[in-house]
N, C-alpha and C. Protein backbone atom coordinates (compact mmCIF):
# COMPACT_ATOMS: atom_id res chain seq x y z
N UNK A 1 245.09 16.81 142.30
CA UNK A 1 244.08 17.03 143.32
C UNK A 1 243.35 18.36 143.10
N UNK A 2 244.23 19.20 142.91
CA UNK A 2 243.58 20.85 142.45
C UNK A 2 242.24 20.32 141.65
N UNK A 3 242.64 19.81 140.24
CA UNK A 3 241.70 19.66 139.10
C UNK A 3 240.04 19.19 139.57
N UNK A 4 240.60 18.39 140.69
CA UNK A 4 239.30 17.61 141.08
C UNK A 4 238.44 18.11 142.20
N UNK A 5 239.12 19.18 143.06
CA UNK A 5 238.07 20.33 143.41
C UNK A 5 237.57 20.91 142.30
N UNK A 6 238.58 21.27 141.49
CA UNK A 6 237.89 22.64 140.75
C UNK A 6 236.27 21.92 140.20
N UNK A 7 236.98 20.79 139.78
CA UNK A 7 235.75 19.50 138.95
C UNK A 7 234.51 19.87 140.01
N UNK A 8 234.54 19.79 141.43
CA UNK A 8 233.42 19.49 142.04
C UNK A 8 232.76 20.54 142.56
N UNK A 9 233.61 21.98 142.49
CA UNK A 9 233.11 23.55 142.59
C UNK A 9 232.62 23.61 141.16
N UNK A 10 233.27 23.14 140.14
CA UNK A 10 232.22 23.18 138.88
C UNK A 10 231.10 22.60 138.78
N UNK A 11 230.95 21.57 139.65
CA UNK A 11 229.83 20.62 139.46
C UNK A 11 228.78 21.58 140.59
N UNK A 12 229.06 22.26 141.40
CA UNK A 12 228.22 22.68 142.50
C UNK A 12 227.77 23.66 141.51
N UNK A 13 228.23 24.73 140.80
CA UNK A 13 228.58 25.99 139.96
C UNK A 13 227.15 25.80 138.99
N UNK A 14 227.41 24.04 138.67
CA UNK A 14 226.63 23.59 137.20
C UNK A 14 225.17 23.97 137.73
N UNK A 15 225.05 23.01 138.87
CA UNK A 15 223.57 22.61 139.51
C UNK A 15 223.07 24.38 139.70
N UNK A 16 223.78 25.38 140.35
CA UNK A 16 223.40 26.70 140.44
C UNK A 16 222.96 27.29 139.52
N UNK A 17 223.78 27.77 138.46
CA UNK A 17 223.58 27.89 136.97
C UNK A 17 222.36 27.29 136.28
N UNK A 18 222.56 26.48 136.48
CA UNK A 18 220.82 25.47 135.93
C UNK A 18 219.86 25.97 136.14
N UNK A 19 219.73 26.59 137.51
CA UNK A 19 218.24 26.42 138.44
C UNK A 19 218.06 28.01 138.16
N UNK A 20 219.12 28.59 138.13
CA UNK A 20 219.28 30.39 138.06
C UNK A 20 218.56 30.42 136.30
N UNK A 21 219.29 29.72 135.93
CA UNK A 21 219.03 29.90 134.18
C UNK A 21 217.96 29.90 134.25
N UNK A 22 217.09 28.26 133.93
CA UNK A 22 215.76 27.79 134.31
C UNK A 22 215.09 28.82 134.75
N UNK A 23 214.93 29.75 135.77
CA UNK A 23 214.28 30.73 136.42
C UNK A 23 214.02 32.06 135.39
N UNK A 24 215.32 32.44 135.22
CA UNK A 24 215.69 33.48 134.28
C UNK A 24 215.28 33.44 132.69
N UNK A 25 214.87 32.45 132.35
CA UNK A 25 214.80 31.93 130.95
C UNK A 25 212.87 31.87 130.66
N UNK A 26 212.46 31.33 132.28
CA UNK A 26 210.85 30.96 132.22
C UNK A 26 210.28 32.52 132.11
N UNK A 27 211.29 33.26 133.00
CA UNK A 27 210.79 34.94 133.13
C UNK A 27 210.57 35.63 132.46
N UNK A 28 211.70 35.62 131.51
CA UNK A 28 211.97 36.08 130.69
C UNK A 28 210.91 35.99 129.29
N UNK A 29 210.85 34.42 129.19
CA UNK A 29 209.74 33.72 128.25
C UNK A 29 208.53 34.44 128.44
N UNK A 30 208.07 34.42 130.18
CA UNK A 30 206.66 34.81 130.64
C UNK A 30 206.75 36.69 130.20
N UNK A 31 207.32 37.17 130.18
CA UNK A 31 207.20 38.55 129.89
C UNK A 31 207.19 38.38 128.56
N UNK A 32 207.55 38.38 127.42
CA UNK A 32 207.78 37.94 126.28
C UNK A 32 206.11 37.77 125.32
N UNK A 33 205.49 37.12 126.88
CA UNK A 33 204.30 36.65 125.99
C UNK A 33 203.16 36.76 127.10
N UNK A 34 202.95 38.33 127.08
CA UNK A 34 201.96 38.91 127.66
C UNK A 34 200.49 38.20 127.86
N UNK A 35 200.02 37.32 126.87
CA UNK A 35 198.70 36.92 126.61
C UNK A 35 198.61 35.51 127.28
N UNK A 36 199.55 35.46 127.81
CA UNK A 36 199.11 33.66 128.12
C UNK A 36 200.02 34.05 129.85
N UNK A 37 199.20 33.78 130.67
CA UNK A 37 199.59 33.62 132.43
C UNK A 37 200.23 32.57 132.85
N UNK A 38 201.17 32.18 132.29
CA UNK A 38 202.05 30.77 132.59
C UNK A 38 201.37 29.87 133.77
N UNK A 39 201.77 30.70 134.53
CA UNK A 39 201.90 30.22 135.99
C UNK A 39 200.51 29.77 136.55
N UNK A 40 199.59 30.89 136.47
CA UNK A 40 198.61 30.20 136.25
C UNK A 40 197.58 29.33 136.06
N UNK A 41 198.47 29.23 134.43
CA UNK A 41 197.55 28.33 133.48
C UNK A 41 198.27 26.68 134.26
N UNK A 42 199.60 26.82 134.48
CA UNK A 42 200.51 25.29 134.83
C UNK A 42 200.00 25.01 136.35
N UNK A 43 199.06 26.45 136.83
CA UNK A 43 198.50 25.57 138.30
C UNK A 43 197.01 25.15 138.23
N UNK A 44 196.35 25.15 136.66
CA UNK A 44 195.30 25.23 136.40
C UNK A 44 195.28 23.87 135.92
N UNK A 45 196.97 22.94 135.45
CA UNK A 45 196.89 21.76 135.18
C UNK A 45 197.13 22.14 133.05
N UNK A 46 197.05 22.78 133.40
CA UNK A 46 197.28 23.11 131.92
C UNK A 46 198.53 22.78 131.42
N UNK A 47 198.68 21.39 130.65
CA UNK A 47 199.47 20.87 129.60
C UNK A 47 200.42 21.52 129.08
N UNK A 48 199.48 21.60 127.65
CA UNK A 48 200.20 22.33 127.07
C UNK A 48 200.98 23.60 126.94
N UNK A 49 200.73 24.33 128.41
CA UNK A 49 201.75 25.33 128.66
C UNK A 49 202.63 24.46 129.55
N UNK A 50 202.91 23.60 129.87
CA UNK A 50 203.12 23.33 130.85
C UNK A 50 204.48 22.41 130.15
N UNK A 51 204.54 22.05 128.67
CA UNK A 51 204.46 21.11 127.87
C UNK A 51 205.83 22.39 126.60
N UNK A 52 205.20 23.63 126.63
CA UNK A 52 205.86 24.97 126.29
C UNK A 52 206.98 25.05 127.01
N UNK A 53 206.85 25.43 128.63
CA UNK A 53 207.95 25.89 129.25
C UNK A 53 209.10 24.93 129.58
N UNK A 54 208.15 23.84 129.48
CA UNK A 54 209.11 22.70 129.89
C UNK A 54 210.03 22.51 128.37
N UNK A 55 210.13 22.87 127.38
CA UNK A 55 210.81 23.08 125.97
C UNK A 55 211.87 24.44 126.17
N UNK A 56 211.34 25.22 126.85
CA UNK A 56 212.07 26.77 127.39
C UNK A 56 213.82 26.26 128.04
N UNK A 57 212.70 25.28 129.32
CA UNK A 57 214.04 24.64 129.99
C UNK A 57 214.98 23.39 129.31
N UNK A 58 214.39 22.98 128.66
CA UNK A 58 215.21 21.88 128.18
C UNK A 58 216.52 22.46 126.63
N UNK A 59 215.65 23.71 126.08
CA UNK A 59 216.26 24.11 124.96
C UNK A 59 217.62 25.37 125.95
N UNK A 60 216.81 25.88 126.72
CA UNK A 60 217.94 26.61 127.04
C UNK A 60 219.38 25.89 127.98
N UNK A 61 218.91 24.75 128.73
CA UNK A 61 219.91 23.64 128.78
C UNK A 61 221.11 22.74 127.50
N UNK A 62 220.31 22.91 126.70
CA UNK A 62 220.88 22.42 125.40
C UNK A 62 222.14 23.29 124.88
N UNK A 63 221.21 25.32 124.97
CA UNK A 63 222.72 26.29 124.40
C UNK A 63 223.48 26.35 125.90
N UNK A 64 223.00 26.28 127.29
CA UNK A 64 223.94 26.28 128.49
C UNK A 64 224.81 24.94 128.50
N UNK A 65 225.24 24.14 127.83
CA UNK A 65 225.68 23.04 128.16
C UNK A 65 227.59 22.90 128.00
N UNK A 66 227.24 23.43 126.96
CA UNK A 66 229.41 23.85 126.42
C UNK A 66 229.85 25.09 127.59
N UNK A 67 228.98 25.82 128.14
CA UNK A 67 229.18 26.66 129.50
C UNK A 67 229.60 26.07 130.73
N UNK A 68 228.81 24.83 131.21
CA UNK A 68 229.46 24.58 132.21
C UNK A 68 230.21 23.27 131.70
N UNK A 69 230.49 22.64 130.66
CA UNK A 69 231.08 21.50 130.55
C UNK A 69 232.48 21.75 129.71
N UNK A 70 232.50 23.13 129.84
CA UNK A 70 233.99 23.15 129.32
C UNK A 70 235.03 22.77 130.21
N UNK A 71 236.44 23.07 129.41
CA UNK A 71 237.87 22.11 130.24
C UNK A 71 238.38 22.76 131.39
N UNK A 72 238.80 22.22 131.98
CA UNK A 72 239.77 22.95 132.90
C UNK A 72 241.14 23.17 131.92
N UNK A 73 241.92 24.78 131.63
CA UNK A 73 242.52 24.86 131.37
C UNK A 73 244.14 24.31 131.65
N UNK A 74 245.15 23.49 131.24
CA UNK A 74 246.27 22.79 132.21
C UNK A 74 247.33 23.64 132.28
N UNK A 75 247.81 23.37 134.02
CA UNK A 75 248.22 24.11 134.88
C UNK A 75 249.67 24.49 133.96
N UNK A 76 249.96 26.48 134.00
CA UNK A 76 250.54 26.52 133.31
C UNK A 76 250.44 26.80 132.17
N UNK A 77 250.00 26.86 131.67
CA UNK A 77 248.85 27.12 130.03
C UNK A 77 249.37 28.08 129.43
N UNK A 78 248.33 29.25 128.97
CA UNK A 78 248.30 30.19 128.32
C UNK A 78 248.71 31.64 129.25
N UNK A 79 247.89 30.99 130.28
CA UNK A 79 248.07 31.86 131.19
C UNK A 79 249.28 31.82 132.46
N UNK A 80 250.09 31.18 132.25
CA UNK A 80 251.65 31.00 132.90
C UNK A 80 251.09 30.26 134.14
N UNK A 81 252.06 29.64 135.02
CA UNK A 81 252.12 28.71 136.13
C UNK A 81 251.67 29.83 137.08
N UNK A 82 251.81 31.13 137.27
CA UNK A 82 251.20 32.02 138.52
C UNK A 82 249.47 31.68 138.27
N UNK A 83 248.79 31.61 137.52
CA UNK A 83 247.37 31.55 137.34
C UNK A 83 247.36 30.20 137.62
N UNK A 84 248.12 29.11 137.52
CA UNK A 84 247.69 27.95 137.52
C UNK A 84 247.58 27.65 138.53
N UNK A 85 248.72 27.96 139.72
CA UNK A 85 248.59 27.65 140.87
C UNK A 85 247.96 28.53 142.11
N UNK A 86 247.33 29.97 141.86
CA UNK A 86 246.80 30.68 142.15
C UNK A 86 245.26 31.14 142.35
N UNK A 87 245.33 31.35 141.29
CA UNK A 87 243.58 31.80 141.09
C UNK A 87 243.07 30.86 139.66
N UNK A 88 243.55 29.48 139.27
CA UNK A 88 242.67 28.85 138.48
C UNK A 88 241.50 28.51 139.08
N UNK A 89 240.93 28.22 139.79
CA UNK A 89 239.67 28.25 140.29
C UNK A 89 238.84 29.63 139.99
N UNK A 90 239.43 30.59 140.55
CA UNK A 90 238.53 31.20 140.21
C UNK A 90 238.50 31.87 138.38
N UNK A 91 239.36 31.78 137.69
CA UNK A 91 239.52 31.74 136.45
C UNK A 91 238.36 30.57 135.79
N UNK A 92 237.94 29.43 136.27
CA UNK A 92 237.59 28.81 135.67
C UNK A 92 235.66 28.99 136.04
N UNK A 93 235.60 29.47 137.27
CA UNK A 93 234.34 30.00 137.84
C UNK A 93 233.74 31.14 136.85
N UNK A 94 234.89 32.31 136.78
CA UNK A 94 234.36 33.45 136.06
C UNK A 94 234.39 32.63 134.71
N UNK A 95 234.63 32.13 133.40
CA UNK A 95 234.82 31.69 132.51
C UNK A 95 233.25 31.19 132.72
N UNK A 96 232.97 30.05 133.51
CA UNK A 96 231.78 29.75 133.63
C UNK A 96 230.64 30.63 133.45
N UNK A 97 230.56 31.53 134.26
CA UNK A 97 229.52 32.36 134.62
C UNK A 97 229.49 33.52 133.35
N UNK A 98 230.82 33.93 132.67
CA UNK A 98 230.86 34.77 131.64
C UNK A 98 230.01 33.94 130.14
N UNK A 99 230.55 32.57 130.33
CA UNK A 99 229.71 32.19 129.15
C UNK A 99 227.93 31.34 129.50
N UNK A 100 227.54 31.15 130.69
CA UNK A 100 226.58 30.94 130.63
C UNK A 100 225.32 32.33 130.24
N UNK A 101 226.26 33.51 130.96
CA UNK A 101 225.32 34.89 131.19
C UNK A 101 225.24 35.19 129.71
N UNK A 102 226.21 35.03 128.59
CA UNK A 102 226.32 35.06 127.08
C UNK A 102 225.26 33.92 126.71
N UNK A 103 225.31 33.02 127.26
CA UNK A 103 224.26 31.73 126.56
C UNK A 103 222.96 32.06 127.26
N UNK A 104 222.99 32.35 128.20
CA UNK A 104 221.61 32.36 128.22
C UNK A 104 221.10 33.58 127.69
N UNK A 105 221.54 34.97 127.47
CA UNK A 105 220.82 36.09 127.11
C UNK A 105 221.22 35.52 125.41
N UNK A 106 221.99 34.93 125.12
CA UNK A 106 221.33 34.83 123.19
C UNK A 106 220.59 32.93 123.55
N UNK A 107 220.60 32.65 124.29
CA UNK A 107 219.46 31.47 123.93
C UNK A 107 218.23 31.89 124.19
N UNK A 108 218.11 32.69 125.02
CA UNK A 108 216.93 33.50 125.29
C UNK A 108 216.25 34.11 124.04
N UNK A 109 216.91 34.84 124.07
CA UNK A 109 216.50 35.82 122.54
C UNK A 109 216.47 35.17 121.21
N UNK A 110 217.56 33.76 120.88
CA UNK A 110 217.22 33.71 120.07
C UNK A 110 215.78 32.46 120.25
N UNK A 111 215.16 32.33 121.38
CA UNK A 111 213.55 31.56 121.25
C UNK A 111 212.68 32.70 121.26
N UNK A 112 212.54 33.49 121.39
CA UNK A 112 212.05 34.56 121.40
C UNK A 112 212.01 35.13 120.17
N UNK A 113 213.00 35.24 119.58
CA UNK A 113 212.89 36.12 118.11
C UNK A 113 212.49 34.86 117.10
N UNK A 114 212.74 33.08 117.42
CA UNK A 114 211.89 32.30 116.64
C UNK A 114 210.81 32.14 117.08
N UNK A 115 210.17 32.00 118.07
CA UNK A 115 208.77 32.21 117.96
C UNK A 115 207.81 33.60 117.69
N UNK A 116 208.90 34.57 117.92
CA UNK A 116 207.80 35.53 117.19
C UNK A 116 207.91 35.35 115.58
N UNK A 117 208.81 34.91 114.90
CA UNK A 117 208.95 34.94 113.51
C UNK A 117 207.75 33.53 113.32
N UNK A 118 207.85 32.48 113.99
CA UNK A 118 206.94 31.78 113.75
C UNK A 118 205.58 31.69 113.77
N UNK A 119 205.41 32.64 114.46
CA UNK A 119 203.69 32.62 115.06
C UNK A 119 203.07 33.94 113.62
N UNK A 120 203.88 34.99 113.43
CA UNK A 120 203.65 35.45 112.13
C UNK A 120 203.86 35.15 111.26
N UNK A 121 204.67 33.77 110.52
CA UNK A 121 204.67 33.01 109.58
C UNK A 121 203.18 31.90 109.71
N UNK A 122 202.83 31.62 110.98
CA UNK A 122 201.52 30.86 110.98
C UNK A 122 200.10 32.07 111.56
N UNK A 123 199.76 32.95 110.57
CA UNK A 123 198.77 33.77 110.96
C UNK A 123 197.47 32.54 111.11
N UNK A 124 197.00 31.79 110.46
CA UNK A 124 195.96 31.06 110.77
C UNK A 124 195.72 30.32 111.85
N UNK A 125 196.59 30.42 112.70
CA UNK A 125 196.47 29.78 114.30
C UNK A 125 197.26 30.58 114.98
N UNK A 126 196.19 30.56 116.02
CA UNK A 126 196.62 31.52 117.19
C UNK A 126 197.27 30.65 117.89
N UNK A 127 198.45 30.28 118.12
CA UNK A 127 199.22 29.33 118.93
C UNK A 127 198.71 29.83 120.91
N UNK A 128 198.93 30.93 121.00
CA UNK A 128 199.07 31.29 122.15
C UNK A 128 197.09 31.14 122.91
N UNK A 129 196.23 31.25 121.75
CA UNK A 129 195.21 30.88 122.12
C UNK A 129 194.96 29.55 122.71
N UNK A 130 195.60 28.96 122.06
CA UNK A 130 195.09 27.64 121.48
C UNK A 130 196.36 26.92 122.40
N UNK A 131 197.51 27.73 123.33
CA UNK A 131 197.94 26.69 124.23
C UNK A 131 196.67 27.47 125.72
N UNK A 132 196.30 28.55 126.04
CA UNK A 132 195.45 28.80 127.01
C UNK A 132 194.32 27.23 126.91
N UNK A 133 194.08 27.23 125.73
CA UNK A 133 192.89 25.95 125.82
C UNK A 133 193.30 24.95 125.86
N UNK A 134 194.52 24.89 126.38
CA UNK A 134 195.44 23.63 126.86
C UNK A 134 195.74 22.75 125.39
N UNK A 135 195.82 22.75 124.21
CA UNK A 135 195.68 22.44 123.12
C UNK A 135 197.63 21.48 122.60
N UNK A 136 197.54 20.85 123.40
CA UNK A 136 198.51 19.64 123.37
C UNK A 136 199.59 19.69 122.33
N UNK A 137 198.55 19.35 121.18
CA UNK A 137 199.28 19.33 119.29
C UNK A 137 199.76 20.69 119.37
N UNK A 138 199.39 21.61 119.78
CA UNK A 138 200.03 22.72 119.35
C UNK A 138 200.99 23.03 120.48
N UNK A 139 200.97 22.80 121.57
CA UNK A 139 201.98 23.37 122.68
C UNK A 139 203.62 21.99 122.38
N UNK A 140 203.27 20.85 121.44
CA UNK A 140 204.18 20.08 121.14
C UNK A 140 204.91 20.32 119.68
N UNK A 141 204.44 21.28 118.65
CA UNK A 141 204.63 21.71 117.63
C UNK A 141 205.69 23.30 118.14
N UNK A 142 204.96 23.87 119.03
CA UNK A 142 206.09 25.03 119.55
C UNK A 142 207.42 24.38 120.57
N UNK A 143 207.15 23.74 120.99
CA UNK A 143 208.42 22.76 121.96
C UNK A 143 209.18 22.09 120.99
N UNK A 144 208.47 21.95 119.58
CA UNK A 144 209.92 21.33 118.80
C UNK A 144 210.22 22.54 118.18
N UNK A 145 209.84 23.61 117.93
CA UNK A 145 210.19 24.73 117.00
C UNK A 145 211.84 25.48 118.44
N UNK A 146 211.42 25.48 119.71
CA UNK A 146 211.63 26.12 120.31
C UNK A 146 213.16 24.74 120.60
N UNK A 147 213.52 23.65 120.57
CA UNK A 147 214.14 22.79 120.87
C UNK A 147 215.21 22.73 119.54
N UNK A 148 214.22 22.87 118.29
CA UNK A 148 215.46 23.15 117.19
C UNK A 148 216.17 24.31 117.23
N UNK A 149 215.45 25.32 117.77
CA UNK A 149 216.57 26.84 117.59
C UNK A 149 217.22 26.53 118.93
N UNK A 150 217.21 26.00 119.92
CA UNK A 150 218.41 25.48 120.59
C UNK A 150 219.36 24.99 120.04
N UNK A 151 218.75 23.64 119.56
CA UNK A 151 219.78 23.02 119.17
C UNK A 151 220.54 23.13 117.70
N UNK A 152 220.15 24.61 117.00
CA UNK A 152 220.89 24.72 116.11
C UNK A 152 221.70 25.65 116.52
N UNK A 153 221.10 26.54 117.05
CA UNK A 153 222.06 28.16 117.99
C UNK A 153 223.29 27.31 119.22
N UNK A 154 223.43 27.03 119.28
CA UNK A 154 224.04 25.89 120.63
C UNK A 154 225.52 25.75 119.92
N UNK A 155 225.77 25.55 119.11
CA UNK A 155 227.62 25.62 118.42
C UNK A 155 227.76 26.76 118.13
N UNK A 156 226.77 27.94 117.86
CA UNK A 156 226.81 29.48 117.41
C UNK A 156 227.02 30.15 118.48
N UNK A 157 226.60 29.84 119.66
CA UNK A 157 226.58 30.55 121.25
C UNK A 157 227.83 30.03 121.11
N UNK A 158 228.28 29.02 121.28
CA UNK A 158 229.28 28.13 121.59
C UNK A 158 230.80 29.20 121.30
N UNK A 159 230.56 29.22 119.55
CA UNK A 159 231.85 29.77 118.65
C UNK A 159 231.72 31.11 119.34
N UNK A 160 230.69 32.38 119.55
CA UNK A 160 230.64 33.58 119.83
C UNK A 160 231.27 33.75 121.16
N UNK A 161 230.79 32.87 122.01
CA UNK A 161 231.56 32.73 123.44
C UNK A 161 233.12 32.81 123.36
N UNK A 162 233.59 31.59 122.77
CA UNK A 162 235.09 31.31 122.51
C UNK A 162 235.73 32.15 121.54
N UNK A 163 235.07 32.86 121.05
CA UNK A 163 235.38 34.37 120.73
C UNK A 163 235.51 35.46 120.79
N UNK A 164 234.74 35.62 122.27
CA UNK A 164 234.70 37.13 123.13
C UNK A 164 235.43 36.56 124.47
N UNK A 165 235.77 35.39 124.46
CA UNK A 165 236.68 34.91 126.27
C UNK A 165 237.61 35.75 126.08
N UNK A 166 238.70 36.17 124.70
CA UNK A 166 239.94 36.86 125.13
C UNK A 166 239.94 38.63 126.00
N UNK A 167 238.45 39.02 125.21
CA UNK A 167 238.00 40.33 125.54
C UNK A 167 237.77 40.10 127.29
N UNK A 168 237.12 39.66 127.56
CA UNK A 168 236.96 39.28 128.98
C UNK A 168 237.74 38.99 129.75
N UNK A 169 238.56 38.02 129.61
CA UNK A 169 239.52 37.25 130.11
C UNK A 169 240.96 37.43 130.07
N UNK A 170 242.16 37.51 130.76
CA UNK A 170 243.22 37.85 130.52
C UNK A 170 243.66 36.44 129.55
């Protein structure tokens, strides 16, 4: 019975995390890239930014996903039967929140450090111009650039996480 609260405080935890990320990730993006007014431009009907951020949220969902869908550790574990029957809940909350705040500040950064490497590997198009002019082909060419460094960074967040839990974590 424990397991299956914890399951549904994780599931409340997930939906929070999401919407916090999502927020934190668009912000983050929008500072990032001084020349283009997101918000703006997406109440102006504008696509292809619209078409961008929506790649922001879906890629940074992709490295947040081993964050909230990890295990519940079993009762007793590593961490002896006092944690199990005690404070595993909240052991499994902080665990959460320690590796999403890790996933999202390197999923963040690492779309950020590929699109700036990309946009100076493509000097002949101004991407960021050319999504202001709502420019579709190109705001769908950065949403896959921005969806692969998710989804290649996403087992790398993953391993770095499950590698700094002991530092964190008793």
């Amino acid at each position: 019975m424990e397991t299956v609260l914890i399951s549904v405080v994780q599931f409340a935890v997930s939906i929070l995390l999401a919407a916090l990320a999502a927020y934190l990730g668009l912000w983050l993006y929008e500072r990032a890239t001084p020349e283009v007014d997101e918000w703006k431009a997406v109440r102006e009907g504008n696509q292809a930014v619209g078409i961008t951020l929506a790649a922001v949220v879906v890629g940074l969902a992709i490295v947040l996903r081993p964050a909230v869908a990890g295990s519940i550790p079993p009762a007793g574990g590593r961490f002896g039967p006092d944690l199990a029957q005690s404070a595993l809940p909240l052991y499994v909350l902080l665990l959460m929140l320690v590796r999403a705040l890790l996933g999202l500040a390197l999923g963040v950064a690492g779309i950020l450090f590929a699109m700036w490497l990309f946009l100076r590997l493509t000097r002949d198009l101004d991407e960021m111009d050319e999504l202001k002019k709502g420019n579709t082909a190109v705001a769908a060419m950065l949403a896959g650039v921005i969806l692969a460094v998710c989804v290649l960074v996403s087992p790398v967040v993953t391993n770095i996480a499950d590698q700094l839990m002991p530092v964190f974590l008793p």
